[in-house]
N, C-alpha and C. Protein backbone atom coordinates (compact mmCIF):
# COMPACT_ATOMS: atom_id res chain seq x y z
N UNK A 1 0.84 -1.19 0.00
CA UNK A 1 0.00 0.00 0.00
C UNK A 1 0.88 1.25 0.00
N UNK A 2 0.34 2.37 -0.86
CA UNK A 2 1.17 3.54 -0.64
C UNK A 2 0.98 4.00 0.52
N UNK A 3 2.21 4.95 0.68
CA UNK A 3 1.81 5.85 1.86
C UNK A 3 0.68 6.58 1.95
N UNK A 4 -0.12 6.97 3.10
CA UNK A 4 -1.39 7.84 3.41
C UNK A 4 -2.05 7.34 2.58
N UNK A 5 -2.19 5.85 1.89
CA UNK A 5 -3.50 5.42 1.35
C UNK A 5 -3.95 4.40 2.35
N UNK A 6 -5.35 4.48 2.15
CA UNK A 6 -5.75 3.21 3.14
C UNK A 6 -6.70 2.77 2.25
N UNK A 7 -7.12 1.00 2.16
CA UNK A 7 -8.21 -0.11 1.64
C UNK A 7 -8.87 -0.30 2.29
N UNK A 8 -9.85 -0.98 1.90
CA UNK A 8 -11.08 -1.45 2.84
C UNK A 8 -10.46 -2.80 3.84
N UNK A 9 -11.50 -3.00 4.89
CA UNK A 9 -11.08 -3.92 5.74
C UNK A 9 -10.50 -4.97 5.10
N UNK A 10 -9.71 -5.65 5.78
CA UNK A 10 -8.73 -6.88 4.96
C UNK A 10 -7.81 -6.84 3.80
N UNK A 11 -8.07 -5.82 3.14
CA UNK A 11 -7.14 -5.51 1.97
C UNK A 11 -5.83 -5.14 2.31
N UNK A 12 -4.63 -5.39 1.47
CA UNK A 12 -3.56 -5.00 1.40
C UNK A 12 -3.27 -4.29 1.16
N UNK A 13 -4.29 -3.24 0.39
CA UNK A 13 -4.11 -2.37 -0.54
C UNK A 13 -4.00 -2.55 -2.00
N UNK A 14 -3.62 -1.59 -2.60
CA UNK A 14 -3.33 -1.55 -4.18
C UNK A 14 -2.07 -1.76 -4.26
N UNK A 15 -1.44 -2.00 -6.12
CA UNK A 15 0.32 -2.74 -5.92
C UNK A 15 0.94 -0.69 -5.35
N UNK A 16 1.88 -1.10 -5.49
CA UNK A 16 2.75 -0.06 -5.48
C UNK A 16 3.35 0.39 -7.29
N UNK A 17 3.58 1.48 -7.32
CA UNK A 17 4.09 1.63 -8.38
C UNK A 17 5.45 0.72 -8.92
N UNK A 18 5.33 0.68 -10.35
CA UNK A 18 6.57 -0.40 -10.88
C UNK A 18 6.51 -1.39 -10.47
N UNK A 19 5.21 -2.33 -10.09
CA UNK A 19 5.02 -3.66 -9.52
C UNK A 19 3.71 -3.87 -10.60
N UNK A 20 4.03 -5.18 -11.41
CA UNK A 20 2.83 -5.79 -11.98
C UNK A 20 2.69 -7.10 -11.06
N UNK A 21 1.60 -7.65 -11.41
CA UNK A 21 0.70 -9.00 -10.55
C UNK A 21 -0.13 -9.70 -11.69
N UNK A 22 -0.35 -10.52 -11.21
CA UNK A 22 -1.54 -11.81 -11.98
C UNK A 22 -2.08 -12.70 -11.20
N UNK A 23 -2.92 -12.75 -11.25
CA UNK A 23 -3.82 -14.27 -10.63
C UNK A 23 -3.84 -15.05 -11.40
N UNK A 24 -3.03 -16.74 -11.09
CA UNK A 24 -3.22 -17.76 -11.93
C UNK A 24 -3.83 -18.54 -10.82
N UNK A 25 -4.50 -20.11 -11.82
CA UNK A 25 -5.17 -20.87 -10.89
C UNK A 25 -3.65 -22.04 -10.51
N UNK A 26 -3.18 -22.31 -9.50
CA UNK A 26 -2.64 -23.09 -9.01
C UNK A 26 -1.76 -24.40 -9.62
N UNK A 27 -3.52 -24.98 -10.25
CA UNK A 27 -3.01 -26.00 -10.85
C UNK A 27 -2.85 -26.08 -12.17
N UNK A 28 -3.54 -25.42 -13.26
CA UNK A 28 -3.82 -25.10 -14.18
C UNK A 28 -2.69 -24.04 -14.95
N UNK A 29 -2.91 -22.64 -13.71
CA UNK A 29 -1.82 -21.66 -14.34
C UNK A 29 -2.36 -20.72 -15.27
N UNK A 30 -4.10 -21.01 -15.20
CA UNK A 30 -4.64 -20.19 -15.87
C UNK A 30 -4.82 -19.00 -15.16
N UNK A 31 -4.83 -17.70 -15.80
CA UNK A 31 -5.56 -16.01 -15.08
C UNK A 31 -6.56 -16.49 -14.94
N UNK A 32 -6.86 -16.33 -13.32
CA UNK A 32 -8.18 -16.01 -12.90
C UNK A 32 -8.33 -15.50 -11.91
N UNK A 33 -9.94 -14.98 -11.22
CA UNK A 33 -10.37 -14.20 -10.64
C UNK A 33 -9.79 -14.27 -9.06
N UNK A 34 -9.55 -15.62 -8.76
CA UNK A 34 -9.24 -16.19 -7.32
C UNK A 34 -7.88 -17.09 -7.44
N UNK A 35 -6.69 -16.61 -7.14
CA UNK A 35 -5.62 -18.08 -7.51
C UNK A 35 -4.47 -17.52 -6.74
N UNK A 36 -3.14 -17.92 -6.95
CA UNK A 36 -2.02 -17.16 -6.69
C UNK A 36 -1.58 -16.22 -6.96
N UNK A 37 -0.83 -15.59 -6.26
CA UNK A 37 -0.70 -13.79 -6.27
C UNK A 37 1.18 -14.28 -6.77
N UNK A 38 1.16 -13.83 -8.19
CA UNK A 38 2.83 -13.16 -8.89
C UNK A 38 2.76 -12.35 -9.29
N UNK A 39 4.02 -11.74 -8.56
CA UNK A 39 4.72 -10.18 -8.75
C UNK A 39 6.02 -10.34 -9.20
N UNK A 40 5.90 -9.18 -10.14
CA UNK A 40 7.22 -8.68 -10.94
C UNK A 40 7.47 -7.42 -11.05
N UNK A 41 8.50 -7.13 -10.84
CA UNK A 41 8.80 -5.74 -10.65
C UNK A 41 10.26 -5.65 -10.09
N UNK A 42 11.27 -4.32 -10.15
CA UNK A 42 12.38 -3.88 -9.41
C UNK A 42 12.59 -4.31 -8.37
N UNK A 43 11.41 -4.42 -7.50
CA UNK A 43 10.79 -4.17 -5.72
C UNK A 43 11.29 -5.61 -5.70
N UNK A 44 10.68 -6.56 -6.49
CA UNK A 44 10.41 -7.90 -6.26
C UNK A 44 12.24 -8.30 -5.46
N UNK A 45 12.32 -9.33 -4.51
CA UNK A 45 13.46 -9.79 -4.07
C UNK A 45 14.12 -10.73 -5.43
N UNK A 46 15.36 -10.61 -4.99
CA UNK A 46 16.03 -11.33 -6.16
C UNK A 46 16.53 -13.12 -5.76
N UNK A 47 15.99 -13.12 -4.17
CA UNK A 47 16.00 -14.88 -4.11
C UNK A 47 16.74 -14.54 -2.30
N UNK A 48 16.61 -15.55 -2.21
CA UNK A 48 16.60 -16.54 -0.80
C UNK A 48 18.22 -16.43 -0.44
N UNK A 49 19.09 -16.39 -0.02
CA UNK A 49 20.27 -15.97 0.41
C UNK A 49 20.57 -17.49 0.63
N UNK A 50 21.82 -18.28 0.46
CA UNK A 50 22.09 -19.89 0.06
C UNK A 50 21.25 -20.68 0.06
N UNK A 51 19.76 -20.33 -0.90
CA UNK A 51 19.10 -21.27 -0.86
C UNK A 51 18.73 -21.34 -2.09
N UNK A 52 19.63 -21.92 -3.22
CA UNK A 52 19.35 -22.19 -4.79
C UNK A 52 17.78 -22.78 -5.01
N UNK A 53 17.76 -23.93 -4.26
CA UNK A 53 16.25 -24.16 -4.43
C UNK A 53 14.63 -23.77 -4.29
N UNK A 54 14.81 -22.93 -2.84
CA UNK A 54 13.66 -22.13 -2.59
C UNK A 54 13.86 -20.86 -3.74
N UNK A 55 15.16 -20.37 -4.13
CA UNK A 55 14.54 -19.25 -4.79
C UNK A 55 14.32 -19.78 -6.08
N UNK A 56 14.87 -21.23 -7.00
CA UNK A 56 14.23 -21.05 -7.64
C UNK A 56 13.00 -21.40 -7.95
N UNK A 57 12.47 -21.99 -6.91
CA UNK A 57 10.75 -22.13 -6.98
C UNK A 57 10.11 -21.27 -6.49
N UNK A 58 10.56 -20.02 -6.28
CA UNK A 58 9.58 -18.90 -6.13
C UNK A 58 10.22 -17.80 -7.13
N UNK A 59 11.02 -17.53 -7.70
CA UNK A 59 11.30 -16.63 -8.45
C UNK A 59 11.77 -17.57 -9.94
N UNK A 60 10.55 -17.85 -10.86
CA UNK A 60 11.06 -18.23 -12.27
C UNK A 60 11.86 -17.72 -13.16
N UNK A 61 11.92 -18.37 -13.88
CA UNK A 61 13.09 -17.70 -14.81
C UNK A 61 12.46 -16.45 -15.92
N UNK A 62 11.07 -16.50 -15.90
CA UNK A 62 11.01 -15.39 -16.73
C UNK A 62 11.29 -14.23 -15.53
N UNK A 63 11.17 -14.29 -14.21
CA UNK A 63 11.31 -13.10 -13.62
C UNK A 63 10.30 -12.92 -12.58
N UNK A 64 9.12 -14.06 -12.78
CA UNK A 64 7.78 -13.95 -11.91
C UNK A 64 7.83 -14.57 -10.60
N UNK A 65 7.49 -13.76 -9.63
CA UNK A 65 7.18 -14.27 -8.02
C UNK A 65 6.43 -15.24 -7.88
N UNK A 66 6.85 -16.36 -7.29
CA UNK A 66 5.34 -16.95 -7.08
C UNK A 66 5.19 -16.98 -5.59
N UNK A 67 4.48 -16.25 -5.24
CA UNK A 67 4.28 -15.94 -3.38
C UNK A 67 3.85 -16.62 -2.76
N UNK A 68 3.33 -17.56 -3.25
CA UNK A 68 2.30 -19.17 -2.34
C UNK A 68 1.03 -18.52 -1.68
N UNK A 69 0.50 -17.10 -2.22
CA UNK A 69 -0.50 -16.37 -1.45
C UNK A 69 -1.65 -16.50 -2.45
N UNK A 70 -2.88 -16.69 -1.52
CA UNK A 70 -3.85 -17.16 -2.78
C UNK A 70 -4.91 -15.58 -2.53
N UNK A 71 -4.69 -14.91 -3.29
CA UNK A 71 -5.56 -13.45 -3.46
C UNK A 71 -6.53 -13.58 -4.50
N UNK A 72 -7.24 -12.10 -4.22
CA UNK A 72 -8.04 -11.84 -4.87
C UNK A 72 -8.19 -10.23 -5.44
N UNK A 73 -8.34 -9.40 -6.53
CA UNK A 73 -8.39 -8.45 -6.55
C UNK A 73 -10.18 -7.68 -6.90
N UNK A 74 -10.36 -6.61 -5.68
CA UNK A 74 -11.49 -6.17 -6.47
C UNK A 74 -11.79 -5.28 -7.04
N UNK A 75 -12.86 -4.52 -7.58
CA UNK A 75 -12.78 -3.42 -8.91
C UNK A 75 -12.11 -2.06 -8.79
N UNK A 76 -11.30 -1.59 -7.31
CA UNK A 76 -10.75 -0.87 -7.31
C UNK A 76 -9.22 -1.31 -7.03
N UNK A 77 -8.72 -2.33 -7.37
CA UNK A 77 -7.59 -2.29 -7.63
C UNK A 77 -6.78 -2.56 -6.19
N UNK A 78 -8.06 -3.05 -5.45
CA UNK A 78 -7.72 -3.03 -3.40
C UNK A 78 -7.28 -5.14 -3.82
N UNK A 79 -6.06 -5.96 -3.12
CA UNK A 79 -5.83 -7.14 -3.09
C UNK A 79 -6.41 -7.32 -1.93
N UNK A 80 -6.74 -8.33 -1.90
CA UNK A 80 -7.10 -9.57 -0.36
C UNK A 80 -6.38 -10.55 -0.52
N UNK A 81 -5.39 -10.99 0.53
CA UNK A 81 -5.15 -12.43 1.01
C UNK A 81 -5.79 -13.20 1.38
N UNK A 82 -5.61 -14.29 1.03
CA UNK A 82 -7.48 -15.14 1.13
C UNK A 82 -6.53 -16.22 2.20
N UNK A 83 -5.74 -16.80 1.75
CA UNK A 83 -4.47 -17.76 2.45
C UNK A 83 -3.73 -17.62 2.02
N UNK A 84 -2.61 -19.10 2.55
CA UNK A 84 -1.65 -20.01 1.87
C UNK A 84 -1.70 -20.78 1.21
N UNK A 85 -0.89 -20.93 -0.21
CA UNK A 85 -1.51 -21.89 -1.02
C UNK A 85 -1.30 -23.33 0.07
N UNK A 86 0.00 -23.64 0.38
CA UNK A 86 0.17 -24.87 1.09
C UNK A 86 -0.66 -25.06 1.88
N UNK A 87 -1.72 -24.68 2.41
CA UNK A 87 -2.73 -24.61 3.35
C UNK A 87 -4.20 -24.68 2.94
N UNK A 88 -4.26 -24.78 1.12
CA UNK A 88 -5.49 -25.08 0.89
C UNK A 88 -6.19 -26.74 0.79
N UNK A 89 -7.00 -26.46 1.23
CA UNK A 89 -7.55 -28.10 0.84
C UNK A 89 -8.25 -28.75 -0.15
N UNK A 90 -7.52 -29.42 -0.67
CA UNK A 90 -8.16 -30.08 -1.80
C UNK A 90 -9.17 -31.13 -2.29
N UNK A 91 -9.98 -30.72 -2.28
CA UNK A 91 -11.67 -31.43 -2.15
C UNK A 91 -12.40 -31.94 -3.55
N UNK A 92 -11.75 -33.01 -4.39
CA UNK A 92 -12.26 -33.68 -5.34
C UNK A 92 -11.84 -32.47 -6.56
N UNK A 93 -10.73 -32.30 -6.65
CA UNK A 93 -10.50 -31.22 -7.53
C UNK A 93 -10.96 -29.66 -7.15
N UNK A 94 -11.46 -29.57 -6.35
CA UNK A 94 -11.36 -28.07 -5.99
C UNK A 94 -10.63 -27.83 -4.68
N UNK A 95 -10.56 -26.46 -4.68
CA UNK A 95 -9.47 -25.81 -3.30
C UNK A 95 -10.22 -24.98 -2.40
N UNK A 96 -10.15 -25.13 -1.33
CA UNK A 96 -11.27 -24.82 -0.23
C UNK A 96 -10.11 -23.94 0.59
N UNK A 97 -10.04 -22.20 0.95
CA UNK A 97 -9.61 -22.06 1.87
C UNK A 97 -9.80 -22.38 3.06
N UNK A 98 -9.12 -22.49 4.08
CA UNK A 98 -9.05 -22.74 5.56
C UNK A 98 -9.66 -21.62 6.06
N UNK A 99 -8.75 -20.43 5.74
CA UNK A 99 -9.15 -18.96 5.97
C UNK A 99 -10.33 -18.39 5.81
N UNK A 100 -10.64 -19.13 5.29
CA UNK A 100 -12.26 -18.42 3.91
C UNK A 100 -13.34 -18.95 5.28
N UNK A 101 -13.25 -19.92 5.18
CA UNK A 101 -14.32 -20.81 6.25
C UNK A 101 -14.23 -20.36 7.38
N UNK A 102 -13.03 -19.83 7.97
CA UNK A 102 -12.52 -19.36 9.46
C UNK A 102 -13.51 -18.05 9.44
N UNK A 103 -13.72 -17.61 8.56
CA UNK A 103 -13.67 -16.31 8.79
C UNK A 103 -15.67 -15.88 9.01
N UNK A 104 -16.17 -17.12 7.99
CA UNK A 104 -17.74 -17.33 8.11
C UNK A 104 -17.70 -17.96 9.58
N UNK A 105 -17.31 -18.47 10.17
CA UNK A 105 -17.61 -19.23 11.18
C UNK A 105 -17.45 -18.10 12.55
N UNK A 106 -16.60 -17.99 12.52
CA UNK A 106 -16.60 -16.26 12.73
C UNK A 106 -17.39 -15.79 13.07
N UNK A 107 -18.71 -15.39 12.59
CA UNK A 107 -19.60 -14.72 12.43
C UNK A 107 -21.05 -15.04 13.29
N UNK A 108 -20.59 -16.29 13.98
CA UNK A 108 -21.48 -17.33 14.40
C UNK A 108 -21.80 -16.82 15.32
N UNK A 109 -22.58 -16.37 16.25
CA UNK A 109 -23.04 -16.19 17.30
C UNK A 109 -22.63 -16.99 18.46
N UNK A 110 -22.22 -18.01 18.45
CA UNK A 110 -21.95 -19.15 19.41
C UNK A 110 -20.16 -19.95 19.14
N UNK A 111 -19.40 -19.00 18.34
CA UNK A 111 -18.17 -19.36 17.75
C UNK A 111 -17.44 -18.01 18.40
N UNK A 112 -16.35 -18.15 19.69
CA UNK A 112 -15.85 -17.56 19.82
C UNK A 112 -13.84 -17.92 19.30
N UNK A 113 -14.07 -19.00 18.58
CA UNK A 113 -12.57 -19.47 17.97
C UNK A 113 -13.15 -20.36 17.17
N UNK A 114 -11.95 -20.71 16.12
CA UNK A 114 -12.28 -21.54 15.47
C UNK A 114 -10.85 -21.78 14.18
N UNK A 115 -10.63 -23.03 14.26
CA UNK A 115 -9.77 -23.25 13.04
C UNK A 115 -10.36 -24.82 12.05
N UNK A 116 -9.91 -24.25 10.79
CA UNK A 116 -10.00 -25.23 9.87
C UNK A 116 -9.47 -26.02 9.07
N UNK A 117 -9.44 -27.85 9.38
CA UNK A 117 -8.26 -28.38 8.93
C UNK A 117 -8.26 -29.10 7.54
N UNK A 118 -7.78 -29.55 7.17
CA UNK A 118 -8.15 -30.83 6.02
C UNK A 118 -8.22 -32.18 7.09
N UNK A 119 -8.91 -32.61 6.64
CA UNK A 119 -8.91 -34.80 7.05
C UNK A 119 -9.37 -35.55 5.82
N UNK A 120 -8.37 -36.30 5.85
CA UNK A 120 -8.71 -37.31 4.39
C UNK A 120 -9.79 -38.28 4.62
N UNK A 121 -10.23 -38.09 3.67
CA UNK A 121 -11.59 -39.90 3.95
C UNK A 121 -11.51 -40.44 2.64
N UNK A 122 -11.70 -41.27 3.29
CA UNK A 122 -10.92 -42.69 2.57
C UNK A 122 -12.04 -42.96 1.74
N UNK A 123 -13.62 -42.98 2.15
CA UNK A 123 -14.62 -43.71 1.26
C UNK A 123 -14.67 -42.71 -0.04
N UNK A 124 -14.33 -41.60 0.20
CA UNK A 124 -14.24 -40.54 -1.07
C UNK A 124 -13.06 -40.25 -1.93
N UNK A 125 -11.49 -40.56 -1.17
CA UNK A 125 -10.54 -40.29 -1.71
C UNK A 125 -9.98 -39.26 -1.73
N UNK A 126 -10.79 -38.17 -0.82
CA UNK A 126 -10.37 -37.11 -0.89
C UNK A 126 -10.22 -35.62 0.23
N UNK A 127 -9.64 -35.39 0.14
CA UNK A 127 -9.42 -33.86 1.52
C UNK A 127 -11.09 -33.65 2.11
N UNK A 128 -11.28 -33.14 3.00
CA UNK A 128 -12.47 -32.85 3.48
C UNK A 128 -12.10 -31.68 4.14
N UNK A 129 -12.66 -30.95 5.01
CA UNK A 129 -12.63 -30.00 5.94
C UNK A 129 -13.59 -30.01 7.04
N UNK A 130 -12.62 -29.89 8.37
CA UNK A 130 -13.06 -29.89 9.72
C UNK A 130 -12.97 -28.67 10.71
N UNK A 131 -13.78 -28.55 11.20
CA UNK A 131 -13.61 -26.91 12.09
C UNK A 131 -13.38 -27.11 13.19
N UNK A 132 -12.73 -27.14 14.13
CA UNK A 132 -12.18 -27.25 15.56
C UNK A 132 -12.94 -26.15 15.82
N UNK A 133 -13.92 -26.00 16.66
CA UNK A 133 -14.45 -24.64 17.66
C UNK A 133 -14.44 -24.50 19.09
N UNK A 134 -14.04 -23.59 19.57
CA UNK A 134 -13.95 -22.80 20.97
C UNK A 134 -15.61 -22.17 20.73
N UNK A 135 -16.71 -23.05 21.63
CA UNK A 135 -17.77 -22.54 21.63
C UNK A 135 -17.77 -20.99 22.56
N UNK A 136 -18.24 -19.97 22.80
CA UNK A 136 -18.47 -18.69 24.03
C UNK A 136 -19.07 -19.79 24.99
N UNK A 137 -20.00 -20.58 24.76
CA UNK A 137 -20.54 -21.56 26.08
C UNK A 137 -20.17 -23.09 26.20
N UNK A 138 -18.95 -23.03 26.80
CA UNK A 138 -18.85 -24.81 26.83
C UNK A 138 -19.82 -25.79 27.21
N UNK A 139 -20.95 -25.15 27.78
CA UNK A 139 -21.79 -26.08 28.15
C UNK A 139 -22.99 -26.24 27.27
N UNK A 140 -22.47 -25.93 26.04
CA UNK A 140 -23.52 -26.05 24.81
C UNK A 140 -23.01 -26.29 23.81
N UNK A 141 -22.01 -27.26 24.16
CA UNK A 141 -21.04 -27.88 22.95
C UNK A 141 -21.59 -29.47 23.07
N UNK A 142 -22.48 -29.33 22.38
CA UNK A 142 -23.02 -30.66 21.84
C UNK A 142 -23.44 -31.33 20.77
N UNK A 143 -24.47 -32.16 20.52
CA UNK A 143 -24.20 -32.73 18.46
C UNK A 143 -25.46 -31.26 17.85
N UNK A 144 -26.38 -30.77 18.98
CA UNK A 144 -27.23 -30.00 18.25
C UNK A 144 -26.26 -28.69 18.18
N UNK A 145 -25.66 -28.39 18.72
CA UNK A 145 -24.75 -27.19 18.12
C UNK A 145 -23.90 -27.47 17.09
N UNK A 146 -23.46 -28.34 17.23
CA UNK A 146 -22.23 -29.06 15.94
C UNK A 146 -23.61 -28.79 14.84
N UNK A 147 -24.27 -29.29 14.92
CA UNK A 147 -25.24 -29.69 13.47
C UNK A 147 -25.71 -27.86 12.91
N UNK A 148 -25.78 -26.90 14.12
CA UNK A 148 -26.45 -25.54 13.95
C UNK A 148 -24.98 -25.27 13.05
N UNK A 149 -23.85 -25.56 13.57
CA UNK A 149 -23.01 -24.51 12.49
C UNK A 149 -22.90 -25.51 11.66
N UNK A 150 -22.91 -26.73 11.18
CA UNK A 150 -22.49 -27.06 10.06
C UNK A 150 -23.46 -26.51 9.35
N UNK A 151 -24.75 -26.70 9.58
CA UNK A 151 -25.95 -25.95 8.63
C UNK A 151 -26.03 -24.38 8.55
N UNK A 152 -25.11 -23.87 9.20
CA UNK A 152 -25.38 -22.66 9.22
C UNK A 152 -23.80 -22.11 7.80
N UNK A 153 -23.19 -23.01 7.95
CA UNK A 153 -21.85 -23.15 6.92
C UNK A 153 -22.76 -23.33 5.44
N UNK A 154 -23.35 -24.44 5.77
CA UNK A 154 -23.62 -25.01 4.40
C UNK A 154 -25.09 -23.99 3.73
N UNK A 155 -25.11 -23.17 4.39
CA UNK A 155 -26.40 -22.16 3.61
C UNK A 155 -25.86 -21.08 3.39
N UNK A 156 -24.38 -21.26 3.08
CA UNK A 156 -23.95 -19.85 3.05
C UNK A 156 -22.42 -19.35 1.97
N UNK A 157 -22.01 -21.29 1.81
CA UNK A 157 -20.70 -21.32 0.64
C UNK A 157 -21.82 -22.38 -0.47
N UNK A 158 -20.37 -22.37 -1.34
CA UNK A 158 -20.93 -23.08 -2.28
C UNK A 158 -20.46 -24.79 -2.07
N UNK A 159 -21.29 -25.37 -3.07
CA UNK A 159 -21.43 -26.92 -2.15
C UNK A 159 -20.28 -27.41 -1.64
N UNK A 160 -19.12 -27.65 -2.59
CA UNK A 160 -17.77 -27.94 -2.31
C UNK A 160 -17.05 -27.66 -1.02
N UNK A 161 -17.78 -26.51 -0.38
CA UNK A 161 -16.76 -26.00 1.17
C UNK A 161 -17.71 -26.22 2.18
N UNK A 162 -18.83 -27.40 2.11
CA UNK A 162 -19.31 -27.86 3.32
C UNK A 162 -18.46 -28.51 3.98
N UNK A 163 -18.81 -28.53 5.38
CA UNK A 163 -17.64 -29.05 6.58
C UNK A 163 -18.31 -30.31 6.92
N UNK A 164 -17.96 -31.02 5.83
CA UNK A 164 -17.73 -32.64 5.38
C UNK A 164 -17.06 -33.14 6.83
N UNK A 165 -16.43 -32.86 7.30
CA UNK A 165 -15.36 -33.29 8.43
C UNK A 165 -16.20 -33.46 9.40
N UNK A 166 -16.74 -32.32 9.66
CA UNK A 166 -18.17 -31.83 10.82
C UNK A 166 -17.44 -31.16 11.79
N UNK A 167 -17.83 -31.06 13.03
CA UNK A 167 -17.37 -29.79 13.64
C UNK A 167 -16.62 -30.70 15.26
N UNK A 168 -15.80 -30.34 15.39
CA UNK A 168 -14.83 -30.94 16.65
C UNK A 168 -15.06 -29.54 17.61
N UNK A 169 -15.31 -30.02 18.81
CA UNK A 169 -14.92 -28.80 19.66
C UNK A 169 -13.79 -28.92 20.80
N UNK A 170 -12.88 -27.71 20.89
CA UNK A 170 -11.65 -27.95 21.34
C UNK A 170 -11.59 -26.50 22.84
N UNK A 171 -11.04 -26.69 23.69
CA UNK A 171 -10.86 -25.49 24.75
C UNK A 171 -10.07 -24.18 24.18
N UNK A 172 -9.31 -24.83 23.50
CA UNK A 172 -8.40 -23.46 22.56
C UNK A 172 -7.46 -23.47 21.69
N UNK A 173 -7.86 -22.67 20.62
CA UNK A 173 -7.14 -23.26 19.36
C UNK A 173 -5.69 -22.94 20.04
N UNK A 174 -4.75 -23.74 19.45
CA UNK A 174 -2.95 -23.37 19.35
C UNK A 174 -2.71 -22.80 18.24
N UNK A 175 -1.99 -21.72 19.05
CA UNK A 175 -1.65 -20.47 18.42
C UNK A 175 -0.14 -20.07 18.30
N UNK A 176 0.17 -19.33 17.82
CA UNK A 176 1.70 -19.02 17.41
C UNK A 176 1.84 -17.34 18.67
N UNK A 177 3.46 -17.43 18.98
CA UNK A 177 2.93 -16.20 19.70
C UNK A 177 2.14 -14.40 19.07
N UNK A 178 2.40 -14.66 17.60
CA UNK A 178 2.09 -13.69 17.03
C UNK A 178 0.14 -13.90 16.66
N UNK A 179 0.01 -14.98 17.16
CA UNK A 179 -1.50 -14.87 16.62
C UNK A 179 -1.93 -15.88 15.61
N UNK A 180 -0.77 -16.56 15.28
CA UNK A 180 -1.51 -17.03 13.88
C UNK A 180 -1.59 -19.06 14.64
N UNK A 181 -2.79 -19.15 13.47
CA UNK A 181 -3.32 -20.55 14.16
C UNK A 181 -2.18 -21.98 13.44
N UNK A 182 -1.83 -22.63 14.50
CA UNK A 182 -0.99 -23.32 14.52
C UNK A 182 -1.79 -24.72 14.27
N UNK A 183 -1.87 -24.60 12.44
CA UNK A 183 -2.83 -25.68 11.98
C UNK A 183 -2.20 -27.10 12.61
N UNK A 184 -0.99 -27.22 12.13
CA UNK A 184 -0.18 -29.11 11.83
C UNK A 184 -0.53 -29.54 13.68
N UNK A 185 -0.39 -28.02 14.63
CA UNK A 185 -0.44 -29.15 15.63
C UNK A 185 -2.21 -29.56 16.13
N UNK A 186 -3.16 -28.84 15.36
CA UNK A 186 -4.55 -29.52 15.13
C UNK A 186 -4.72 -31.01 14.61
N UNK A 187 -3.96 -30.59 13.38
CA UNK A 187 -3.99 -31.80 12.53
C UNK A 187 -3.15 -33.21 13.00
N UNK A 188 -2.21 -32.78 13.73
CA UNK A 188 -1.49 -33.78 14.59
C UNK A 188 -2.32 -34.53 15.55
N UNK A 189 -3.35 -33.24 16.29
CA UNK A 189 -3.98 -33.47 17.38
C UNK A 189 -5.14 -34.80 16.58
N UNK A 190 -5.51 -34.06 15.45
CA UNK A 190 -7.03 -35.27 14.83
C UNK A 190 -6.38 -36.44 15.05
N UNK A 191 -5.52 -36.59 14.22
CA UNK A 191 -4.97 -37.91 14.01
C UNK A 191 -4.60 -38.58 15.42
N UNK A 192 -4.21 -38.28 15.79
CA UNK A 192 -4.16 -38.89 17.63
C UNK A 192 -4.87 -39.06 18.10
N UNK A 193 -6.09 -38.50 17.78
CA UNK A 193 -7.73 -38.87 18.74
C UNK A 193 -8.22 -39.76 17.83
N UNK A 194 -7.92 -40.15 16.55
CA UNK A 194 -8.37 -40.80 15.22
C UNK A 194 -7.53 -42.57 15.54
N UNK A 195 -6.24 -42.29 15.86
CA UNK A 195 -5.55 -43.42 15.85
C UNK A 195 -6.34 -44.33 17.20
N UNK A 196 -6.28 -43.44 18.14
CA UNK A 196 -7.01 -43.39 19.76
C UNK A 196 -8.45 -44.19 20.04
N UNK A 197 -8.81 -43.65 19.08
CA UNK A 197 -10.64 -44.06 18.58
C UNK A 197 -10.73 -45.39 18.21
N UNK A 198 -9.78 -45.55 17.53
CA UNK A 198 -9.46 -46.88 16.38
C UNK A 198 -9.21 -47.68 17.17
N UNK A 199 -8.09 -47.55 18.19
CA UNK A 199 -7.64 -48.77 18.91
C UNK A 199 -8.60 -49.44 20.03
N UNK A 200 -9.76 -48.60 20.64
CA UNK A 200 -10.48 -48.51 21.16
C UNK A 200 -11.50 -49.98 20.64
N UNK A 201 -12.14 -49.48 19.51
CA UNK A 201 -12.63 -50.74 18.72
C UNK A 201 -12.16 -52.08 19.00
């Protein structure tokens, strides 16, 4: 963002001068509306300091960034970070942010935390998504609340980012000290209550 400009909530702002961008789709590589954010420009870094390999998978040889950031731009030229690409989930050929879902859930009246993981299922073959929630009332963390936000999810994305997984409730998400949600040790955590479950049987 330039100086003394400001975007709307969540935005990054607009590029800076002498910086071009593109949205491609991930897998494809096609321009589109929602995909990875590459930048080229002066500004752009010229690579990773002894690390031949990370820079050259983020800085190609024509010259293009590839930031692993999955944005979006809207009609004034304001970006949004939507996520990480490494962090999207992949759901029968489509890509489901984590972030995207975090952020509806959010909104919940009865969701005072919440993170969102991938879990594989096996009868489908494919990524799913699960919401770990910090209810405001622990004593109303039960299957009829689980069922209020999954239905309250699924009337509100499109079919692909229903929370297939269903809803886990947890005392508090793990967090990084800066704030940010410390997915792998969720996902560590499923699988341990998953292996746990199993042996149980």
């Amino acid at each position: 963002m330039r100086p003394g400009q400001t975007g709307p909530d969540g935005s990054v702002g607009p590029l800076v001068a002498g910086l071009k961008a593109k949205v491609i789709d991930p897998e494809t590589g096609e321009v589109g509306q929602q995909g990875e954010w590459l930048l080229y420009g002066p500004n752009v870094m010229k690579g990773y300091l002894n690390n031949v390999e990370a820079t050259r998978n983020t800085i190609r040889e024509d010259g293009w960034m590839y930031t692993g950031d999955i944005v979006y731009v809207d009609e004034n030229d304001n970006w949004f970070v939507v996520d990480r690409l490494k962090e999207l989930i992949k759901y029968k050929g489509f890509q489901i942010a984590p972030a995207e879902l975090e952020s509806l859930l959010q909104t919940h009246p009865k969701v005072m935390d919440v993170a969102v993981i991938p879990v594989y299922d096996d009868s489908q073959a494919t990524e799913i998504p699960r919401a770990y929630v910090v209810p405001h009332d622990p004593t109303t963390a039960n299957d009829a609340l689980k069922k209020d936000i999954e239905d309250f999810v699924a009337s509100k994305v499109a079919h692909h980012k229903k929370l297939r997984g269903g809803v886990v409730f947890i005392r508090e998400i793990p967090k990084s000290a800066s704030g940010k949600i410390l997915r792998k040790d969720i996902v560590k955590l499923d699988r341990e209550t998953l292996v746990e479950t199993k042996s149980r049987l």
